[in-house]
Protein backbone atom coordinates (compact mmCIF):
# COMPACT_ATOMS: atom_id res chain seq x y z
CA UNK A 1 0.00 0.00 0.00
CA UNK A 2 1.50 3.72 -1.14
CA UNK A 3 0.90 5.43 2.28
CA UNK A 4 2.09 8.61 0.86
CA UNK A 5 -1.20 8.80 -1.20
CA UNK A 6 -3.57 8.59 1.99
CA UNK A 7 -4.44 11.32 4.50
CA UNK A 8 -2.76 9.24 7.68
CA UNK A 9 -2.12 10.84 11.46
CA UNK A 10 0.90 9.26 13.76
CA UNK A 11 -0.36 7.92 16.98
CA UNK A 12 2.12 6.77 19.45
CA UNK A 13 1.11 4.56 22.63
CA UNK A 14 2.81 3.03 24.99
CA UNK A 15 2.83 -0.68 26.11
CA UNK A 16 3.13 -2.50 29.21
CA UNK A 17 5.93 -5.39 28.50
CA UNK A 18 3.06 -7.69 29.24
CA UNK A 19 0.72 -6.58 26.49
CA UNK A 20 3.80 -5.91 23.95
CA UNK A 21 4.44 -9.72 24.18
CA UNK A 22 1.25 -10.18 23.33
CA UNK A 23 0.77 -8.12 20.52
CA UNK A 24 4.30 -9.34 19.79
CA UNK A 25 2.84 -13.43 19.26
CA UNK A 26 -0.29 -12.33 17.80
CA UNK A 27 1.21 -10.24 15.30
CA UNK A 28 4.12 -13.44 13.78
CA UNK A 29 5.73 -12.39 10.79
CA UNK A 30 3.45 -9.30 10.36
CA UNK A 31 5.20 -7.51 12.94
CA UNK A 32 4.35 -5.66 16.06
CA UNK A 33 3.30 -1.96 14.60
CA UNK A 34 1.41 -3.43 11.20
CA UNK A 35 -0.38 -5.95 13.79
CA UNK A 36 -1.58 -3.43 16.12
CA UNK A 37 -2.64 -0.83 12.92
CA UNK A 38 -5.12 -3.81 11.57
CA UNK A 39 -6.14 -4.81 15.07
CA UNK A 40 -7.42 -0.90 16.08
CA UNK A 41 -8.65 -0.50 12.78
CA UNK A 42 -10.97 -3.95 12.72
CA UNK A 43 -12.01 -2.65 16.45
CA UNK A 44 -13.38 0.52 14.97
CA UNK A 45 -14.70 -0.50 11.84
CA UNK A 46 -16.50 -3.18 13.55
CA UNK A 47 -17.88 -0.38 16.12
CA UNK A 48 -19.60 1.60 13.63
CA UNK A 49 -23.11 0.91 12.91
CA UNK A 50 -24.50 0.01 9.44
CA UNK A 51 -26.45 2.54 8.35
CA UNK A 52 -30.37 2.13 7.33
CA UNK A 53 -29.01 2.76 3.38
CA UNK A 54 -26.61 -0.25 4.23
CA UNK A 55 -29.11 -2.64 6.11
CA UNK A 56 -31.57 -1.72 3.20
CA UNK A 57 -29.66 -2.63 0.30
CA UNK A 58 -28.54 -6.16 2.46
CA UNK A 59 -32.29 -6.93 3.00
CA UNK A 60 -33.22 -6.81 -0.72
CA UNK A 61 -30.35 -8.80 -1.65
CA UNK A 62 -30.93 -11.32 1.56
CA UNK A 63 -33.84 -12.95 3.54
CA UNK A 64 -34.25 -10.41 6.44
CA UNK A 65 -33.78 -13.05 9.26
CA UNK A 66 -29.96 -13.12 8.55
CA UNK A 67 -29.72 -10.24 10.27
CA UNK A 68 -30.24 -8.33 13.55
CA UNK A 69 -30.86 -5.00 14.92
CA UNK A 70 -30.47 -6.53 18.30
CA UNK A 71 -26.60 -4.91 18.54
CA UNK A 72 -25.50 -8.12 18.39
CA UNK A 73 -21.77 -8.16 17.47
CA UNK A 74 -20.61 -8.38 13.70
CA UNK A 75 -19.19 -11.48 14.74
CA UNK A 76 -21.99 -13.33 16.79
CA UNK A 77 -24.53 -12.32 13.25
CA UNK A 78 -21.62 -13.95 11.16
CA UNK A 79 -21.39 -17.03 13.18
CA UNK A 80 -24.90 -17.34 13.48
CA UNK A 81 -25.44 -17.02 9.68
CA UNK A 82 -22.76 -20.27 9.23
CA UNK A 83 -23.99 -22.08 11.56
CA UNK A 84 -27.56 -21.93 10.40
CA UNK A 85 -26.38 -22.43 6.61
CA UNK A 86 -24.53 -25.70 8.11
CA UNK A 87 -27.29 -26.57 10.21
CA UNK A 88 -30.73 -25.68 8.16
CA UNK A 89 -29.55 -25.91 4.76
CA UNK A 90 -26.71 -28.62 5.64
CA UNK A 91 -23.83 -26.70 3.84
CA UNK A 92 -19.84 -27.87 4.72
CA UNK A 93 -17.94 -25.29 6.93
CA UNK A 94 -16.23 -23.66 3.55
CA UNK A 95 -19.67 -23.51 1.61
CA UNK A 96 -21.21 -21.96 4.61
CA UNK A 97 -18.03 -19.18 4.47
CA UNK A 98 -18.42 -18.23 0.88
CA UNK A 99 -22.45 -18.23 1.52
CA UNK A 100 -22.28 -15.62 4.46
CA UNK A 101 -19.48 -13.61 3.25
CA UNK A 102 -21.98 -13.26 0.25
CA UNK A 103 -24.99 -12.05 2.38
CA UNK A 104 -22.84 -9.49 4.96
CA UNK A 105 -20.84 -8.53 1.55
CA UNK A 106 -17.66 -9.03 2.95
CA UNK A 107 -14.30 -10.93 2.12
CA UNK A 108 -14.54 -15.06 2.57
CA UNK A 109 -10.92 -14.25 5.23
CA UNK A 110 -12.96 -11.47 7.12
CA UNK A 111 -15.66 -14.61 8.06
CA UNK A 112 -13.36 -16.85 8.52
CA UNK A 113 -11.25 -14.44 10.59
CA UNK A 114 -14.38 -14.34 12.75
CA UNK A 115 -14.88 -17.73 13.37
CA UNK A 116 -10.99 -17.98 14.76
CA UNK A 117 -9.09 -14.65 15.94
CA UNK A 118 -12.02 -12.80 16.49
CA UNK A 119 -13.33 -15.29 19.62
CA UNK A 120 -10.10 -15.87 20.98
CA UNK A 121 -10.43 -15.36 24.74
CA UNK A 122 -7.25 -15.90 25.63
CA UNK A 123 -3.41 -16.63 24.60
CA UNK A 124 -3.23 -19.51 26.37
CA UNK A 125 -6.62 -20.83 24.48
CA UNK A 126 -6.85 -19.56 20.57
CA UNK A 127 -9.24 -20.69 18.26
CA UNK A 128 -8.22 -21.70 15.14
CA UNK A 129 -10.42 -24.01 12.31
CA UNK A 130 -10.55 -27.51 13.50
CA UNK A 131 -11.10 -26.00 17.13
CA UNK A 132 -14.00 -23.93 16.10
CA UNK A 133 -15.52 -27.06 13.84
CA UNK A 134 -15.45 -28.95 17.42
CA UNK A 135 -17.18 -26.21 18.70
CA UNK A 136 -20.25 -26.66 16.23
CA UNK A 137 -20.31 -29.84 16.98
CA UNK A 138 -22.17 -29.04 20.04
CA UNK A 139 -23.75 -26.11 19.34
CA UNK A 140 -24.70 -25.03 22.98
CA UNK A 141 -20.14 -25.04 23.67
CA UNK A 142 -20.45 -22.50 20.93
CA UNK A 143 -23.15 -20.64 22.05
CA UNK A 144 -21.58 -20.65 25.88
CA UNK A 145 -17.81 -19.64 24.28
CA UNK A 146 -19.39 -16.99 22.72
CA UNK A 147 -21.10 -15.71 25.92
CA UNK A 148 -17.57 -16.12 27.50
CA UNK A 149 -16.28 -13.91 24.59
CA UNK A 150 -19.61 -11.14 24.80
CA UNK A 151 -20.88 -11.14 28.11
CA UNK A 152 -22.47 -8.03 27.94
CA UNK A 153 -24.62 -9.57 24.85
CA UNK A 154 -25.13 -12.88 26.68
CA UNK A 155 -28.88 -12.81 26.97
CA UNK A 156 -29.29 -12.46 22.81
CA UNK A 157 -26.64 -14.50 22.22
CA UNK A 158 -28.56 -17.03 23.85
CA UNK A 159 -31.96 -16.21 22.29
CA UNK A 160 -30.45 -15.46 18.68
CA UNK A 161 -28.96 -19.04 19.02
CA UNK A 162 -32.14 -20.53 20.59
CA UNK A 163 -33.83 -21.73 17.50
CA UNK A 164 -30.56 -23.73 16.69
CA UNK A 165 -30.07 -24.99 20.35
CA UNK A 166 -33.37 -26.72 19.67
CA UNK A 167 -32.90 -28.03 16.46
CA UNK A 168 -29.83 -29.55 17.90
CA UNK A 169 -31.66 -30.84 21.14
CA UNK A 170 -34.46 -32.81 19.07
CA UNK A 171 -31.71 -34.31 16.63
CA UNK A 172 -29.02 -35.48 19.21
């Protein structure tokens, strides 16, 4: 990216030695500084609300149930929307991807980003593919790591996955 051709302010913070080492393994090859630019970025982007223009033109394209305007995290909808494509409409994992990244209009990485990084609660106890396909597995583990990850959204976590939970209940 030609930085030179973007309107960009210089923000220095400061790091406890503690949170630098975490940055530091989160970040790999990416480094430290580009890790931390993506990572306050994501945190605001995914802050802002969609507009009613935006949630308009996503409801024409898309059944209106894929979405919420419960303030559910970007993340919890996102999860929600592949695990009722896998569950409902009995889609693989990767179909289920390239399905909701279609109906939130975002990249296939940004879902599956989502479904890893994104509910990470701790260092010690990262989510990565196969970890998060264990977690569907038993829906109500998924539901209750996601609680762990939004507590202040438990309550419609919970009810947002309830129709799933049940689904899941009568099967197993």
């Amino acid at each position: 990216m030609n930085y030179t051709s973007l309107n960009l302010k210089r923000v220095t913070i400061f790091l406890p030695d503690n949170l630098y080492a975490i940055a530091s393994s989160e970040a790999g090859e990416m480094g430290v500084e580009r890790y931390l630019e993506h990572f306050i970025a994501s945190h605001f982007y995914e802050g802002v609300k969609t507009t009613p223009k935006e949630k308009e033109k996503i409801a024409v394209n898309h059944e209106s149930r894929h979405f919420s305007t419960d303030g559910l995290p970007d993340t919890v909808l996102q999860i929600h929307a592949i695990v009722r494509h896998m569950h409902d409409e009995s889609l693989s994992f990767r179909k289920a991807v390239k399905v909701t990244a279609s109906e939130f209009n975002v990249n296939e990485s940004t879902i599956r980003d989502k479904c890893t990084r994104r509910i990470t609660i701790s260092t010690n106890n990262t989510i990565n593919t196969d970890r998060f396909l264990a977690l569907l597995e038993r829906p109500e583990n998924l539901v209750n790591h996601l609680c762990q990850k939004f507590p202040d959204h438990r309550q419609a976590i919970v009810e947002k996955f309830k129709p799933i939970l049940s689904a899941a209940k009568n099967r197993g």
